[in-house]
N, C-alpha and C. Protein backbone atom coordinates (compact mmCIF):
# COMPACT_ATOMS: atom_id res chain seq x y z
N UNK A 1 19.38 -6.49 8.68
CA UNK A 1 18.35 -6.84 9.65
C UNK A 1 17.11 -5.96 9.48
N UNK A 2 17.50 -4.84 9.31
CA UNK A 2 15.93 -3.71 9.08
C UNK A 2 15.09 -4.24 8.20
N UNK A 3 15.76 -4.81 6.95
CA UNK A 3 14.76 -4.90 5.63
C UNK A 3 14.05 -5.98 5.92
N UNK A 4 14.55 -7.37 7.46
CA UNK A 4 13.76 -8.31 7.77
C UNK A 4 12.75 -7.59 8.32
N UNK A 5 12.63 -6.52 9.51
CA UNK A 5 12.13 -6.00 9.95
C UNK A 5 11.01 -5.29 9.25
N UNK A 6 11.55 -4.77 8.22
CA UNK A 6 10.54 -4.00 6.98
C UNK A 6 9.60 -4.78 6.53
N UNK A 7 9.95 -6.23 5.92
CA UNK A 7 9.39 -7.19 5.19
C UNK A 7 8.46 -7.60 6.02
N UNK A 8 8.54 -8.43 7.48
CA UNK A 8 7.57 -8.27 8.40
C UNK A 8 6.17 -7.57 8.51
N UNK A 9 6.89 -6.02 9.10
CA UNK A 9 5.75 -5.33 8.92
C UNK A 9 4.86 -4.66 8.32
N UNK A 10 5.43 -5.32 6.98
CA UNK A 10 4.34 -4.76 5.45
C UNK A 10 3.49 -6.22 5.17
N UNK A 11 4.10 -7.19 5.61
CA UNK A 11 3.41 -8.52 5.81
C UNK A 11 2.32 -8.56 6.60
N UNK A 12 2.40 -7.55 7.73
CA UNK A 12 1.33 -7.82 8.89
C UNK A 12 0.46 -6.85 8.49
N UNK A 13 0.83 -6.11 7.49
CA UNK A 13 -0.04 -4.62 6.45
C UNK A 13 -0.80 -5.60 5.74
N UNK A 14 -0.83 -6.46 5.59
CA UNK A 14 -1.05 -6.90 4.34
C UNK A 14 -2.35 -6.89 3.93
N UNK A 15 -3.28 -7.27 5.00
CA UNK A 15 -4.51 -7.26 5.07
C UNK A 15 -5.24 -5.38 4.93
N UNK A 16 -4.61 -4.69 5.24
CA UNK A 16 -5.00 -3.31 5.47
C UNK A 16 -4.86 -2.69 3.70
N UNK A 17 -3.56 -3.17 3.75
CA UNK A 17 -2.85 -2.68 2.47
C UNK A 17 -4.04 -3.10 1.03
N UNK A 18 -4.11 -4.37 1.16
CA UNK A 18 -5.24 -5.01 0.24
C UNK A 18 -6.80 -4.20 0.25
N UNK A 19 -7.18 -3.66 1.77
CA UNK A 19 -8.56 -2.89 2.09
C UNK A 19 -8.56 -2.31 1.53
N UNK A 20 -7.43 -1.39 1.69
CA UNK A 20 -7.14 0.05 1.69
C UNK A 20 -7.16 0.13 -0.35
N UNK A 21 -6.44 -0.80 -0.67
CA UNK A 21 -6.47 -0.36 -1.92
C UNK A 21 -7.70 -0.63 -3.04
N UNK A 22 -8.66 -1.14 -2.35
CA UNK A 22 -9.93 -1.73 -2.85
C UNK A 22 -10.81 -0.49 -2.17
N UNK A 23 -10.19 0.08 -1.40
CA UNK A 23 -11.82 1.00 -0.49
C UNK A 23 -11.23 2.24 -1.50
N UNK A 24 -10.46 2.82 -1.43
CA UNK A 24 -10.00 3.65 -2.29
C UNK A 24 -10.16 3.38 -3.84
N UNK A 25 -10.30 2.39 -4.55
CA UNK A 25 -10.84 2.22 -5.45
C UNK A 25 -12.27 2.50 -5.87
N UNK A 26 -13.18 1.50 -4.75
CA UNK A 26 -14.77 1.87 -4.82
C UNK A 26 -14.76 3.23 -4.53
N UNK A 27 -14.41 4.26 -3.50
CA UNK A 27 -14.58 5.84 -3.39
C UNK A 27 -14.65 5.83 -4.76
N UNK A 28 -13.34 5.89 -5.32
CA UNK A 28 -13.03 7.07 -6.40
C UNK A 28 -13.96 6.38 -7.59
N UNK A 29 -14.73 5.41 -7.99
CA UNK A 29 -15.44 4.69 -8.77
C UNK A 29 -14.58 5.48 -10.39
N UNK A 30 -13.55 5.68 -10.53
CA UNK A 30 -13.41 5.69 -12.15
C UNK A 30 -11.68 5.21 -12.16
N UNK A 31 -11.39 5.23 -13.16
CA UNK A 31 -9.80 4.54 -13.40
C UNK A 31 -9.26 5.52 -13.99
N UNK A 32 -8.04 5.67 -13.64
CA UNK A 32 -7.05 6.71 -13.84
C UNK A 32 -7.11 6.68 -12.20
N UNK A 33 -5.94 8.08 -12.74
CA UNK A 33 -5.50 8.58 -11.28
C UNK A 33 -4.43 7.86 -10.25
N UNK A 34 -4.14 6.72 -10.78
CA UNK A 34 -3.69 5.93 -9.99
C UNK A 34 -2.45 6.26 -9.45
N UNK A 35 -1.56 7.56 -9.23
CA UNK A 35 -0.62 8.13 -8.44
C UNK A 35 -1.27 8.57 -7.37
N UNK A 36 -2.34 9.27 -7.58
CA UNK A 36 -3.33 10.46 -6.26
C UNK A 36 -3.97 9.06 -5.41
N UNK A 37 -4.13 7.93 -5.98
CA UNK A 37 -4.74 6.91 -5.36
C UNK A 37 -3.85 5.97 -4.78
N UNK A 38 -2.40 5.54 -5.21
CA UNK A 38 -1.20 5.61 -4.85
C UNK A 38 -1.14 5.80 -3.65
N UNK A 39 -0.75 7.41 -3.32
CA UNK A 39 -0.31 8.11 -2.62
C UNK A 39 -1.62 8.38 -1.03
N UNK A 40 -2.78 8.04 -1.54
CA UNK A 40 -3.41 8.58 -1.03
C UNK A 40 -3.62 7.15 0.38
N UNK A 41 -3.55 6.15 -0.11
CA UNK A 41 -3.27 4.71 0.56
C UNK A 41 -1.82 4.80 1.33
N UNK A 42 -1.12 5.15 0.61
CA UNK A 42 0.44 5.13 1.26
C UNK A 42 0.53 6.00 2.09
N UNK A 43 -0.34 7.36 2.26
CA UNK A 43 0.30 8.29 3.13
C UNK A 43 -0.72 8.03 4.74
N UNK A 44 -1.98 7.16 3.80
CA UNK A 44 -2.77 6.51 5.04
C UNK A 44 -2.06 5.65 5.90
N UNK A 45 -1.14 5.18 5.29
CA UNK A 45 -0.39 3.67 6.28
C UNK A 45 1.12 3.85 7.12
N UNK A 46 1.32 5.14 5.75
CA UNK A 46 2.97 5.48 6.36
C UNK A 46 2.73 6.49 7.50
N UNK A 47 1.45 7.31 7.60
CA UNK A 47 1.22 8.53 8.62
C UNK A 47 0.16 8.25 9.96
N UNK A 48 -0.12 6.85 10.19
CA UNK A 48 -0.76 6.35 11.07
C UNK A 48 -0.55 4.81 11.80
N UNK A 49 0.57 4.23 11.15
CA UNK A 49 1.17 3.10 11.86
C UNK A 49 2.78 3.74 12.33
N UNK A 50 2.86 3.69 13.66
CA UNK A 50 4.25 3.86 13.78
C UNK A 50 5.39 2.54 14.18
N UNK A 51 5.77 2.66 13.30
CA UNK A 51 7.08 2.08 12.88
C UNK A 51 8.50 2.19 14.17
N UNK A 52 8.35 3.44 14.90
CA UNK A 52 9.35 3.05 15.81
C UNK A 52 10.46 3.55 15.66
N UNK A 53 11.58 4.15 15.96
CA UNK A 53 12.56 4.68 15.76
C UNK A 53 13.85 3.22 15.10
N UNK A 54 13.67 1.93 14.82
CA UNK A 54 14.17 1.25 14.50
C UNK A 54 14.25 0.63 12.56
N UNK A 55 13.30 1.35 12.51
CA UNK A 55 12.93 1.39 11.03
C UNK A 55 13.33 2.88 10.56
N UNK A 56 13.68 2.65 9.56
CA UNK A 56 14.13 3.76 8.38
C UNK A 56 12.63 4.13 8.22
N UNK A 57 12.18 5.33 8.38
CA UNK A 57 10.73 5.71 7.94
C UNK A 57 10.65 5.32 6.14
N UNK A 58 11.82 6.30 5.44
CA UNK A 58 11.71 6.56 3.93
C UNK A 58 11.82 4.65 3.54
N UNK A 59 12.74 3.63 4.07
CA UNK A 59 12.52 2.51 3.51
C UNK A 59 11.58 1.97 4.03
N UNK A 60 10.93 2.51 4.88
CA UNK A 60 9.52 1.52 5.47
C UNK A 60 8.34 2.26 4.01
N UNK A 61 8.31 3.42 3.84
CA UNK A 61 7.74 4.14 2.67
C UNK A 61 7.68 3.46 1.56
N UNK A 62 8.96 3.34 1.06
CA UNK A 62 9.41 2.69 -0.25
C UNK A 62 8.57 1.17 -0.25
N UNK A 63 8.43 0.69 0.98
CA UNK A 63 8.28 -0.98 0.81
C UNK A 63 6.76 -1.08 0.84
N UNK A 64 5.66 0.04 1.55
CA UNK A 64 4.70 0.05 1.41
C UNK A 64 3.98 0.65 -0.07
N UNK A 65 4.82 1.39 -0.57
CA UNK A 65 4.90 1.73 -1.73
C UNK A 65 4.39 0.47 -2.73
N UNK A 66 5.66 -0.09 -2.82
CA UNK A 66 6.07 -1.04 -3.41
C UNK A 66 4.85 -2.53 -3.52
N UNK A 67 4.00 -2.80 -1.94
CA UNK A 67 3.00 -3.48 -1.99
C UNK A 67 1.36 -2.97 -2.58
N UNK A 68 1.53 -1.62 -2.22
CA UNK A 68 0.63 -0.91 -3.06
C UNK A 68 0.23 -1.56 -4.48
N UNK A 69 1.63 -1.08 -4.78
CA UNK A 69 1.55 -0.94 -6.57
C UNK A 69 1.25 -2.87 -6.93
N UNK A 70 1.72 -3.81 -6.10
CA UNK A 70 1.56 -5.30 -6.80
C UNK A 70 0.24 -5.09 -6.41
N UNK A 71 -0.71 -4.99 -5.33
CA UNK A 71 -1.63 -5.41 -4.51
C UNK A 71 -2.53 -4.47 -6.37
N UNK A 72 -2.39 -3.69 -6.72
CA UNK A 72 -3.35 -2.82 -8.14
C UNK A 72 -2.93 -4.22 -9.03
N UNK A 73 -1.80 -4.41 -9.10
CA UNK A 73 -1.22 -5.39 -10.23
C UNK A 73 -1.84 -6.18 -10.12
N UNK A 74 -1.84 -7.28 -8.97
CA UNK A 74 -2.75 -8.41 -8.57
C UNK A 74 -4.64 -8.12 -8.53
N UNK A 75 -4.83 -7.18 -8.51
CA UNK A 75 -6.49 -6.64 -8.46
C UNK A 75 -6.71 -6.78 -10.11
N UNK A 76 -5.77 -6.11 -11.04
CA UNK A 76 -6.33 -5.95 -12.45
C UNK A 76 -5.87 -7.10 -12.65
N UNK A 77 -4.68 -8.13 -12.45
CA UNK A 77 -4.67 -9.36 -13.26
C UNK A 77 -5.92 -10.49 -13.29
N UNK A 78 -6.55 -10.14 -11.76
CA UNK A 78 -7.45 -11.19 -11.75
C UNK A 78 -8.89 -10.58 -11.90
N UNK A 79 -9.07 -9.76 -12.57
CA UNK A 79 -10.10 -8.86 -12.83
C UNK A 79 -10.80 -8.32 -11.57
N UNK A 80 -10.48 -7.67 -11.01
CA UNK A 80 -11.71 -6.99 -9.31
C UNK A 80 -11.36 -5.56 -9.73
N UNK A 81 -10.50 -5.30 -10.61
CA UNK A 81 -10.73 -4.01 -11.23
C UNK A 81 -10.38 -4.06 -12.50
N UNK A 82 -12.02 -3.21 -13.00
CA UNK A 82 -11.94 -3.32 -14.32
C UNK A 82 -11.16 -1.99 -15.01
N UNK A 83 -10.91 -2.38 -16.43
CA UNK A 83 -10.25 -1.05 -17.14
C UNK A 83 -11.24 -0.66 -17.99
């Protein structure tokens, strides 16, 4: 039941998650880095939405993680970031 719960609320991220990884892109204007830029989105979302004592913090982590990294995947496949 949590991971429905998880899936949900990285769904309702979704829009933030996508900002977030495009505003953090334009800041940093160069390529590389993409752990410090990673991390720097993830610790924005995992350290200012609370989740609730019903969620696993570390798998709510992992799953925002996890949209991070497609949401870069999906940005360079369709070119909005160049290499």
């Amino acid at each position: 039941m949590q991971f429905l719960q998880i899936l949900k609320l990285v769904l309702q991220l979704l829009p933030l998650i996508l900002d977030g990884v495009k505003a953090v892109e334009a800041a940093t204007n160069a390529s590389g880095n993409g752990s410090a830029k990673l991390e720097l989105v993830k610790g924005l979302l995992t350290s200012t939405v609370d989740v609730g004592d019903d969620i696993d913090k570390k798998q709510y982590g992992a799953a925002v993680e996890k949209a991070i990294s497609l949401a870069v995947t999906f940005y360079n496949t369709i070119g909005v970031f160049k290499k």
